[in-house]
N, C-alpha and C. Protein backbone atom coordinates (compact mmCIF):
# COMPACT_ATOMS: atom_id res chain seq x y z
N UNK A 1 15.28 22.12 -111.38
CA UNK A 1 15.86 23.16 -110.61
C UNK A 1 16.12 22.65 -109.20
N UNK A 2 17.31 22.57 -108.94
CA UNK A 2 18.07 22.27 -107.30
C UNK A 2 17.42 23.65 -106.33
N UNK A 3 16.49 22.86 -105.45
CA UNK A 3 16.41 23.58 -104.24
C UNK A 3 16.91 23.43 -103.14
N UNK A 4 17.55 24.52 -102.57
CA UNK A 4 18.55 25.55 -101.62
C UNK A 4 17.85 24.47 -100.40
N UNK A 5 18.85 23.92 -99.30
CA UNK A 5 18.06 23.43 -97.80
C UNK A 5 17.78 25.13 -97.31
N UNK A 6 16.78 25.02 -96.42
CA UNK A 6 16.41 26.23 -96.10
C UNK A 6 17.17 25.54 -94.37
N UNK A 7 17.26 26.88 -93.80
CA UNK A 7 18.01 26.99 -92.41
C UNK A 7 16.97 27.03 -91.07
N UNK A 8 17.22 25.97 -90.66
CA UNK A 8 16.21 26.15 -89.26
C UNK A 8 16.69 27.16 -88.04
N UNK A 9 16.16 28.17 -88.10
CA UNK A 9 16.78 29.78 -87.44
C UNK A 9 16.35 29.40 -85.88
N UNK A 10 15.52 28.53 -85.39
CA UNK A 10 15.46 28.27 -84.16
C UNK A 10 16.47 27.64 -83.64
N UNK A 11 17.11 26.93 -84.26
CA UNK A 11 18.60 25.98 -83.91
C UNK A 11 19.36 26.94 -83.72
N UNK A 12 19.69 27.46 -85.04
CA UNK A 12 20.82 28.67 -84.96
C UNK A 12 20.73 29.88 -83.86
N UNK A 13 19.76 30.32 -83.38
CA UNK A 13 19.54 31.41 -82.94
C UNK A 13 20.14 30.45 -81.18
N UNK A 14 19.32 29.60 -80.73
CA UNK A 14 19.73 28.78 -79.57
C UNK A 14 21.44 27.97 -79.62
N UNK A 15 21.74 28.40 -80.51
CA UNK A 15 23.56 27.87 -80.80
C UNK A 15 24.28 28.73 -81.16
N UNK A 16 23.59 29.43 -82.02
CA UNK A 16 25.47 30.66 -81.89
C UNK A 16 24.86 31.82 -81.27
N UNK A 17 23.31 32.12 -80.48
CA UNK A 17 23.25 32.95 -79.49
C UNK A 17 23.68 33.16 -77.75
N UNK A 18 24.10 32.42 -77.85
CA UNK A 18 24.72 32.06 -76.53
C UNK A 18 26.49 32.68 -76.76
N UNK A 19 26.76 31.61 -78.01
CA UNK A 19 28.10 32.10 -78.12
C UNK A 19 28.67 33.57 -78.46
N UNK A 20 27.41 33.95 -79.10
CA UNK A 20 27.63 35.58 -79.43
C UNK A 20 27.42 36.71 -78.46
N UNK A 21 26.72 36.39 -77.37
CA UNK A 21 26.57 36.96 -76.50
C UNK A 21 28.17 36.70 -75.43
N UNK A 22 28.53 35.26 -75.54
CA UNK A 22 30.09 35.41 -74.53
C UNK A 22 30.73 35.86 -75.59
N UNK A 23 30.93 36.18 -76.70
CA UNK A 23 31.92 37.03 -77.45
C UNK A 23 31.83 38.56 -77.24
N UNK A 24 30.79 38.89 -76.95
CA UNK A 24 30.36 40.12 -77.10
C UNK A 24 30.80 40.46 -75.37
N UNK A 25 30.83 40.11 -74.46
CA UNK A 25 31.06 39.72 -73.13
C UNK A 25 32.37 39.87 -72.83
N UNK A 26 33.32 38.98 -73.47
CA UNK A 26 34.68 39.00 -73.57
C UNK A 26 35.19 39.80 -74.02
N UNK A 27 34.74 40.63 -74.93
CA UNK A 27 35.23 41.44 -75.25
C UNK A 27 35.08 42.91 -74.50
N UNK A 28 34.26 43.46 -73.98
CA UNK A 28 33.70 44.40 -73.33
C UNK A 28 34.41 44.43 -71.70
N UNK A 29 35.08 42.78 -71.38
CA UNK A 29 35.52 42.83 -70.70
C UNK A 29 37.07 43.20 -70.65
N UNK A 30 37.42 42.84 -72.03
CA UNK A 30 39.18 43.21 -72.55
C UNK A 30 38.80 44.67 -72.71
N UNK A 31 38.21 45.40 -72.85
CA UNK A 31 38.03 46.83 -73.08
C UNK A 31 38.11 47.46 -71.72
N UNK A 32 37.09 46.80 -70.86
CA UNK A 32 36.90 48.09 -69.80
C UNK A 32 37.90 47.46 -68.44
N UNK A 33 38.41 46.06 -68.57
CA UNK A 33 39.41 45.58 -67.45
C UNK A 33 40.84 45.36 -67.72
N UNK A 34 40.65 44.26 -68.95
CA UNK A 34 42.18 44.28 -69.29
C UNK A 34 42.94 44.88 -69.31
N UNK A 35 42.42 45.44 -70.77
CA UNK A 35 42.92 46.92 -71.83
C UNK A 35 43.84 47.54 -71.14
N UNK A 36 42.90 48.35 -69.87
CA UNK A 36 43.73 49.53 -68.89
C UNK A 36 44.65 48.63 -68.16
N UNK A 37 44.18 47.59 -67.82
CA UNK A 37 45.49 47.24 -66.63
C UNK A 37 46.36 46.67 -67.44
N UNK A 38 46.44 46.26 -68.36
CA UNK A 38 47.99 46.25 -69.80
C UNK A 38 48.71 47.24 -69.53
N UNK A 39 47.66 48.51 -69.87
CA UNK A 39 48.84 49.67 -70.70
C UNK A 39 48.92 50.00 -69.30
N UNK A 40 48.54 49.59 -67.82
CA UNK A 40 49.20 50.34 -66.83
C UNK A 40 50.64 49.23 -66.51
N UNK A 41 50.54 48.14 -66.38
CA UNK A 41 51.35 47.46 -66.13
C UNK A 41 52.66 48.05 -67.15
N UNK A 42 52.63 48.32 -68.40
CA UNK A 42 53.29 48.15 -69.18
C UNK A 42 53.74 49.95 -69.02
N UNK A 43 53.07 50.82 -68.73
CA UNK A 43 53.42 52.07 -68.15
C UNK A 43 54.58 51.56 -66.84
N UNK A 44 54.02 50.81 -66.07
CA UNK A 44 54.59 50.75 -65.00
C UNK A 44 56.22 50.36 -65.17
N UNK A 45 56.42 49.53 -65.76
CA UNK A 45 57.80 48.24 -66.69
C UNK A 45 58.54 49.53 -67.49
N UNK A 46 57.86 50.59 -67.90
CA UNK A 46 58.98 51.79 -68.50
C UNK A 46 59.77 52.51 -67.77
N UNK A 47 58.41 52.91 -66.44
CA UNK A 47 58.46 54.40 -65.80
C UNK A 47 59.75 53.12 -64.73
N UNK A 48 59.57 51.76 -64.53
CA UNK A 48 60.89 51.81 -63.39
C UNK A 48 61.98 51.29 -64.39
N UNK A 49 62.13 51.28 -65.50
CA UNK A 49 62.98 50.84 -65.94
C UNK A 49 63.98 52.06 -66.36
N UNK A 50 63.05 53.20 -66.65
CA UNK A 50 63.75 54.50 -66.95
C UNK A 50 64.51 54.78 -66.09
N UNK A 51 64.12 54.42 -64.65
CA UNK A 51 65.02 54.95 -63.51
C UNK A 51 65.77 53.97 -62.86
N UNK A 52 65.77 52.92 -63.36
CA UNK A 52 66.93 52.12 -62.86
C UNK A 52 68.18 53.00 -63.22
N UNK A 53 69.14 52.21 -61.70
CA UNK A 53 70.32 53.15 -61.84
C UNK A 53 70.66 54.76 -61.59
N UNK A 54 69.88 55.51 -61.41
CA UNK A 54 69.54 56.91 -61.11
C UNK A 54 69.70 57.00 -59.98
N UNK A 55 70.72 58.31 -59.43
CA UNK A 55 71.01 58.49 -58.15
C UNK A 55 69.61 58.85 -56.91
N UNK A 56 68.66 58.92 -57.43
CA UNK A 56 67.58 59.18 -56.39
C UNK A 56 66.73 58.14 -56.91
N UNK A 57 65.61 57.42 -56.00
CA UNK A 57 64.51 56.76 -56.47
C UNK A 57 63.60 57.40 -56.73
N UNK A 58 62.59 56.83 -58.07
CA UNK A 58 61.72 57.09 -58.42
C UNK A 58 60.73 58.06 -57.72
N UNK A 59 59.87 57.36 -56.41
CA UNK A 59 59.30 57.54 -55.23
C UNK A 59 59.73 56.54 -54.58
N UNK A 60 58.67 57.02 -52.99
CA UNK A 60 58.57 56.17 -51.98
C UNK A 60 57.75 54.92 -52.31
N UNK A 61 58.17 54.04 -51.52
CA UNK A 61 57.15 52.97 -51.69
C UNK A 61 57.09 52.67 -50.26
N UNK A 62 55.54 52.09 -50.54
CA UNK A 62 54.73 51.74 -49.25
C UNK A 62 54.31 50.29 -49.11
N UNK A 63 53.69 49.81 -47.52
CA UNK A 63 53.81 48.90 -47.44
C UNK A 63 53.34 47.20 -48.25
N UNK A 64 52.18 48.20 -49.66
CA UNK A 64 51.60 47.07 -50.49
C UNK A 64 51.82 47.91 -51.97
N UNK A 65 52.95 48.59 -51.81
CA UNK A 65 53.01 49.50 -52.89
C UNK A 65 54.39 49.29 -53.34
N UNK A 66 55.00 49.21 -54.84
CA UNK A 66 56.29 49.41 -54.82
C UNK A 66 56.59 50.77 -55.16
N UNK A 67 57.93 51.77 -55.63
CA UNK A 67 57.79 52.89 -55.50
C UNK A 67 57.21 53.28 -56.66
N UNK A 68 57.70 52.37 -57.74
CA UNK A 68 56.85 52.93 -59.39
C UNK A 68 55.08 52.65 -59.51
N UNK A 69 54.52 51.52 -58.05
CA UNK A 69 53.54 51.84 -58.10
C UNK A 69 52.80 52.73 -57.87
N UNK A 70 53.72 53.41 -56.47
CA UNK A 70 53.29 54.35 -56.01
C UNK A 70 53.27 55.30 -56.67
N UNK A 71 53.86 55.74 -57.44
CA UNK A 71 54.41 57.02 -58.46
C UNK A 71 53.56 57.18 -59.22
N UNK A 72 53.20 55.97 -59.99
CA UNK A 72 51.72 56.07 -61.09
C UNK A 72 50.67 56.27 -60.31
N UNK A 73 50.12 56.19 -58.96
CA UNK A 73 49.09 56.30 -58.09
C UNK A 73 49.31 57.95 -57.71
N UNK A 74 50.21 58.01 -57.38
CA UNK A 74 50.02 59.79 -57.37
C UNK A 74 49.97 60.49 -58.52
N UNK A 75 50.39 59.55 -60.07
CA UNK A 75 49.94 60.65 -61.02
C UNK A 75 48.97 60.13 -61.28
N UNK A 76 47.87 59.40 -60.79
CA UNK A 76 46.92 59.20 -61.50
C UNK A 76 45.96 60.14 -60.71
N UNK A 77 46.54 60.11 -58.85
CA UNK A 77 45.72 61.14 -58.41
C UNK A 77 45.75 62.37 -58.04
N UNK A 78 46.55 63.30 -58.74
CA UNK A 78 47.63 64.62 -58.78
C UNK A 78 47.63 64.64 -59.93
N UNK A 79 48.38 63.98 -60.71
CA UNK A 79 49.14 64.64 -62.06
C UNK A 79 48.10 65.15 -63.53
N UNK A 80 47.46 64.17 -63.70
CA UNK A 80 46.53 64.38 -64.15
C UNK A 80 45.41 65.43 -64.37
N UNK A 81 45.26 66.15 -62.90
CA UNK A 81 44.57 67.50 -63.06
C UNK A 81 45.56 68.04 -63.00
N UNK A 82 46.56 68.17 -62.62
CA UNK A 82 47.89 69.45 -62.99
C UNK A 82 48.77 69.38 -64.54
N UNK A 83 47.93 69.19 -65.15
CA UNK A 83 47.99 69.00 -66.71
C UNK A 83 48.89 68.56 -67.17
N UNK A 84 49.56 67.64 -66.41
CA UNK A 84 50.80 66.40 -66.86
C UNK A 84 49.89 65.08 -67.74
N UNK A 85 50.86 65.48 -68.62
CA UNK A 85 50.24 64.24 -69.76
C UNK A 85 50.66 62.62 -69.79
N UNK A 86 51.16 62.48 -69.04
CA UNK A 86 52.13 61.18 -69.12
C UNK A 86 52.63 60.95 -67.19
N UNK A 87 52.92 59.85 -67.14
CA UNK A 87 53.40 59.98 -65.47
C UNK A 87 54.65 60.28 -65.61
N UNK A 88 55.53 59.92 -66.95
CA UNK A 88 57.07 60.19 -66.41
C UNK A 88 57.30 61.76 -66.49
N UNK A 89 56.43 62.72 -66.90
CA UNK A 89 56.83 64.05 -67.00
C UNK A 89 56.25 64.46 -65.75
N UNK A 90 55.32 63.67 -65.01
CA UNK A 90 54.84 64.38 -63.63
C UNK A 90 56.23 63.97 -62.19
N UNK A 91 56.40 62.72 -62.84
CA UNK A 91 57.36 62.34 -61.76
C UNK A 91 58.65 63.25 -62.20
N UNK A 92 59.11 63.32 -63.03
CA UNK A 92 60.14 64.43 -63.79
C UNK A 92 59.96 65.64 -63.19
N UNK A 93 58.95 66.51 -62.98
CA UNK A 93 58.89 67.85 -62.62
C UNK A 93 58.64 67.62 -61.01
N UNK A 94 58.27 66.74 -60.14
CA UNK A 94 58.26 66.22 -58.77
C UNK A 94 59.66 66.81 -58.56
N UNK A 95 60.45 65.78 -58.92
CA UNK A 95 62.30 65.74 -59.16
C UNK A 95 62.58 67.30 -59.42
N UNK A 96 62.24 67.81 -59.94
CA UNK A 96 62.97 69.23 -60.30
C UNK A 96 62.80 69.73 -59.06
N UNK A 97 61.52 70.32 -59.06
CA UNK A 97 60.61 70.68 -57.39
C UNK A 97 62.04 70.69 -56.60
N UNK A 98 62.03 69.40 -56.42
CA UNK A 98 62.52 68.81 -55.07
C UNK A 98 64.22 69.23 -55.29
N UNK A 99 64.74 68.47 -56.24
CA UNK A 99 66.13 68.73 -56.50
C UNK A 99 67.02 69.81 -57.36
N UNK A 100 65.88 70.42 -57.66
CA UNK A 100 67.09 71.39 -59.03
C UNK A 100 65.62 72.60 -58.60
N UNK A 101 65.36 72.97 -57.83
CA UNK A 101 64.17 74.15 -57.09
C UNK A 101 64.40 75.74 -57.77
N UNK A 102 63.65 75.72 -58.81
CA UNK A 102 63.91 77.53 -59.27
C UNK A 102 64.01 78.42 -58.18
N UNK A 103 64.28 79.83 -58.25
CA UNK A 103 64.92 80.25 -57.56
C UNK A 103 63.59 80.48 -56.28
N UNK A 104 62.29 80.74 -57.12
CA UNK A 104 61.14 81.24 -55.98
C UNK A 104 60.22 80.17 -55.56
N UNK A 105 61.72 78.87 -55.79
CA UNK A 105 61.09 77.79 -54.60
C UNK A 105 61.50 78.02 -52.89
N UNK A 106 60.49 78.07 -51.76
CA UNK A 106 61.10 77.99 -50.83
C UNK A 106 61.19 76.42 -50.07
N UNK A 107 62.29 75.96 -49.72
CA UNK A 107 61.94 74.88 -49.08
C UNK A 107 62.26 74.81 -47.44
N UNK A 108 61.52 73.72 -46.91
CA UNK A 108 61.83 73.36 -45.53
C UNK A 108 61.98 72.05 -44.75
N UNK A 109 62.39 71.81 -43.15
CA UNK A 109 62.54 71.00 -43.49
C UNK A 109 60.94 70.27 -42.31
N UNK A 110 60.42 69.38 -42.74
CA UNK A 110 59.06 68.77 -41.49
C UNK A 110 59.54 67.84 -40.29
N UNK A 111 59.06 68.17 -39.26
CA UNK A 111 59.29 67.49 -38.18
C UNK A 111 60.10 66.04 -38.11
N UNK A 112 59.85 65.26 -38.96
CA UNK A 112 60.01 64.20 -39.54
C UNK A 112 61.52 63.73 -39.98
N UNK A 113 62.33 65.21 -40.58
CA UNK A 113 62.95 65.16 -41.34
C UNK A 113 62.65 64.76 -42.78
N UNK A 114 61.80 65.20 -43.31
CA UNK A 114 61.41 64.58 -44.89
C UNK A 114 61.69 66.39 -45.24
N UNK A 115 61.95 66.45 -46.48
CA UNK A 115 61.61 68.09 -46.90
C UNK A 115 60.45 68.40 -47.79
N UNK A 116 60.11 69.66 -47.51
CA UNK A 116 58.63 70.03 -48.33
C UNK A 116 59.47 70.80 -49.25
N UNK A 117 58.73 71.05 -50.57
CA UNK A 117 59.27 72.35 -51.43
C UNK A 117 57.71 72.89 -52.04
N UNK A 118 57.71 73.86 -51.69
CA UNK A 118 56.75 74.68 -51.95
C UNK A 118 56.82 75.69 -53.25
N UNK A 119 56.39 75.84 -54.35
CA UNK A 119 56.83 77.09 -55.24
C UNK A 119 55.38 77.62 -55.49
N UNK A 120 55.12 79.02 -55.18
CA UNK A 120 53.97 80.12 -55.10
C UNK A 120 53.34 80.47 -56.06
N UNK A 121 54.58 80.96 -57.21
CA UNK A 121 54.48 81.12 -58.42
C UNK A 121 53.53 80.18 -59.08
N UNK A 122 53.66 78.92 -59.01
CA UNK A 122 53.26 77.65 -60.06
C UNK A 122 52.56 77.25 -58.71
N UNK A 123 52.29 77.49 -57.90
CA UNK A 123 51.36 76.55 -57.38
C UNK A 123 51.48 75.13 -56.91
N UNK A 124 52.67 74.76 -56.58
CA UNK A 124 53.12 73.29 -56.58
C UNK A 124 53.84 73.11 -55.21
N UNK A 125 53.51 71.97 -54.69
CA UNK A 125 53.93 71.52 -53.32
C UNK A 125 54.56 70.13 -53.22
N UNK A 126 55.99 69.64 -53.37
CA UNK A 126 56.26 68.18 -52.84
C UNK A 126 56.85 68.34 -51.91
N UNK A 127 56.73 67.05 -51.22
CA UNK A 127 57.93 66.37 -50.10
C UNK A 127 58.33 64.95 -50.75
N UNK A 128 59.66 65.05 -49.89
CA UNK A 128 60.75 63.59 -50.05
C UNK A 128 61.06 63.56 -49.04
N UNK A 129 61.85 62.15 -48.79
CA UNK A 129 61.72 61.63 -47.81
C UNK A 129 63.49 61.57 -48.11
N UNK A 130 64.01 61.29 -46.51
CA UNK A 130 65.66 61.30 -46.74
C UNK A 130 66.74 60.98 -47.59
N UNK A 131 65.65 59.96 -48.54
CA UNK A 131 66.81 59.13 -49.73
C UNK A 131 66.57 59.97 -50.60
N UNK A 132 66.24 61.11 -50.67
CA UNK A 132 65.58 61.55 -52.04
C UNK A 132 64.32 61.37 -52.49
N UNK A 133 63.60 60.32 -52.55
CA UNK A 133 62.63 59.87 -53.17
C UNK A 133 61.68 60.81 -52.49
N UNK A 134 60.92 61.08 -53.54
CA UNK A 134 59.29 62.31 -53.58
C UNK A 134 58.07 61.10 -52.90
N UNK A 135 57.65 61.88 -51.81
CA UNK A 135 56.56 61.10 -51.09
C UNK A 135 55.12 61.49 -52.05
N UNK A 136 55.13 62.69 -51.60
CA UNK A 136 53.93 63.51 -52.86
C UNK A 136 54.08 64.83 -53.38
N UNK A 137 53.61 65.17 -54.39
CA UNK A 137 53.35 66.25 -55.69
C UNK A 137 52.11 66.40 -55.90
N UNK A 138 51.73 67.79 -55.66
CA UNK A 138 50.37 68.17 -55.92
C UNK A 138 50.58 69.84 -55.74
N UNK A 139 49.17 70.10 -56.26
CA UNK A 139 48.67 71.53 -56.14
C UNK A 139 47.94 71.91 -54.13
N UNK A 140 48.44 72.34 -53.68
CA UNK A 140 47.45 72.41 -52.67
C UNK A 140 46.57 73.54 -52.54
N UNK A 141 44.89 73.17 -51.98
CA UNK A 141 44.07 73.95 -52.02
C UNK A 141 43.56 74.10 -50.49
N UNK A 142 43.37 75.58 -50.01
CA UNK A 142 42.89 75.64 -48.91
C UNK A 142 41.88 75.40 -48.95
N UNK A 143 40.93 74.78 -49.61
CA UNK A 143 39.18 74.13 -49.39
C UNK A 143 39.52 72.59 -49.27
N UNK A 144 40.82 72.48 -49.29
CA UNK A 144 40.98 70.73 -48.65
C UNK A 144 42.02 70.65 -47.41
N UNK A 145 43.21 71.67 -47.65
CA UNK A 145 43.95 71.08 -46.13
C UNK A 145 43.24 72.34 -44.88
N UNK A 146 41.97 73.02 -45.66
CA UNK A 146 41.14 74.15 -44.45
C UNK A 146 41.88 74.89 -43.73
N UNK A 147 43.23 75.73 -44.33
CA UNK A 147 44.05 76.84 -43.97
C UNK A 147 43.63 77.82 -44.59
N UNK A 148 44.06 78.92 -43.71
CA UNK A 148 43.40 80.64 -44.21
C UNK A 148 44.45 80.70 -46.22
N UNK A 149 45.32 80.02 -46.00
CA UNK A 149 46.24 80.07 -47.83
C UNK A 149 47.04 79.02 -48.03
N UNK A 150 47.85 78.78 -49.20
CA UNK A 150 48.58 77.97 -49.11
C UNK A 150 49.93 77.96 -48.16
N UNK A 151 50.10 79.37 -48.47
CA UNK A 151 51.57 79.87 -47.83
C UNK A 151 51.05 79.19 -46.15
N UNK A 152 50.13 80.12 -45.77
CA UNK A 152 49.80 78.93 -44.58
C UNK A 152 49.76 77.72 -44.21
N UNK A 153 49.88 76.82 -45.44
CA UNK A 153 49.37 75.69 -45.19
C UNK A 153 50.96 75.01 -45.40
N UNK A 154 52.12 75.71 -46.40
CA UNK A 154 53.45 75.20 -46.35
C UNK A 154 53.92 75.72 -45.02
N UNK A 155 53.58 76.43 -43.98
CA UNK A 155 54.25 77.28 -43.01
C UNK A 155 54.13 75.99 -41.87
N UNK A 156 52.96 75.20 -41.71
CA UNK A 156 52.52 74.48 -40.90
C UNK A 156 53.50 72.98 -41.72
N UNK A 157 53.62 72.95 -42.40
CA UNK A 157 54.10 71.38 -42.58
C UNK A 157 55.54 71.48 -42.60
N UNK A 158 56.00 72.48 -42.43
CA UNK A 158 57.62 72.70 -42.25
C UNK A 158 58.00 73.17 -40.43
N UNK A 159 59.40 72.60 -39.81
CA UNK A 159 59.44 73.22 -38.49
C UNK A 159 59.85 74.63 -38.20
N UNK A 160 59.34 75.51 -37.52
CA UNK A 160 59.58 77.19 -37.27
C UNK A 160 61.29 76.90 -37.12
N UNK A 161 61.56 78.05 -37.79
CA UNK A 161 60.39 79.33 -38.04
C UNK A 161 59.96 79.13 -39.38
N UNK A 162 59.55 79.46 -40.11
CA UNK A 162 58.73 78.94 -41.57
C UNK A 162 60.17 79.88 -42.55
N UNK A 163 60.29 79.03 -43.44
CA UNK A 163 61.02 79.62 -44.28
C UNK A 163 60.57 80.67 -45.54
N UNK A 164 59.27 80.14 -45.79
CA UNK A 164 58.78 81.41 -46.36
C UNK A 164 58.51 82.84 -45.85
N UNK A 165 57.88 83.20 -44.68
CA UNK A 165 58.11 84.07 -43.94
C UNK A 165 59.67 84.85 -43.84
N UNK A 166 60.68 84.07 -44.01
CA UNK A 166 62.47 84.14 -43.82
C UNK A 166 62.45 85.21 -45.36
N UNK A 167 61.54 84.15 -46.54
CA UNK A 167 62.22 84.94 -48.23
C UNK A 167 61.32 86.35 -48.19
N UNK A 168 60.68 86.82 -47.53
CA UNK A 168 59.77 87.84 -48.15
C UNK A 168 60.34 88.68 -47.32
């Protein structure tokens, strides 16, 4: 009867434990670093490719920002709690806001010349900046810009006389 070599498990354990531990390593690292910055990059390569060519830009871009970076940075920090599922439908309804404004949007214009659009109804506040392009989109809350309401708080970022005050 042929007997089996038996396996010296101290070798093995000091040779493919090392390696199993950087597999296990590498991988955890493609999960929690790569992974996301793929599908953002590759978010990013749609959301400006969709808008190439489009009479308004995407957003603004800033000085370490391009505008589609910027755009995914405000929906990642806006859109997301305002129950936009995707960035191109947050930057999409930014654009409406701003350019195609239902009727009980009021807008104005800020010191600056950039315009705010405010709508009461929905709760939603952007500005753009002269080319068109949307600076920011969000919900505003008086427990963060510390105004007595919102309506207060669009009355102050637009120049008098306030245009909401004008619709009511």
């Amino acid at each position: 009867m042929m007997r089996l070599p038996t396996l010296n498990w101290r070798i093995m354990d000091r040779v493919l434990g090392p390696a199993l531990v950087g597999l296990i390593f590498m991988f955890i690292i493609w999960l929690g670093v790569l992974q996301p910055y793929m599908a953002r990059e590759g978010t990013l390569r749609a959301l400006e490719t969709e808008w190439q060519g489009k009479e308004t830009p995407i957003w603004t871009s800033t000085a370490d920002m391009s505008a589609g970076q910027n755009a995914l940075r405000h929906f990642e920090k806006h859109g997301i709690g305002m129950g936009y599922k995707t960035a191109g439908d947050y930057i999409a309804a930014a654009h409406t806001l701003l350019h195609d404004p239902a009727h009980d949007t009021v807008c104005g214009t800020q010191r600056d010349g950039d315009t705010v659009c405010y709508n009461k109804r929905l709760n939603r506040l952007a500005v753009m900046n002269k080319t068109g392009a949307p600076r920011t989109f969000f919900v505003p809350d008086p427990a963060i810009h510390q105004k007595a309401s919102n309506d207060a708080y669009f009355c102050d970022q637009v120049s008098a006389p306030c245009p909401l005050n004008e619709a009511q």
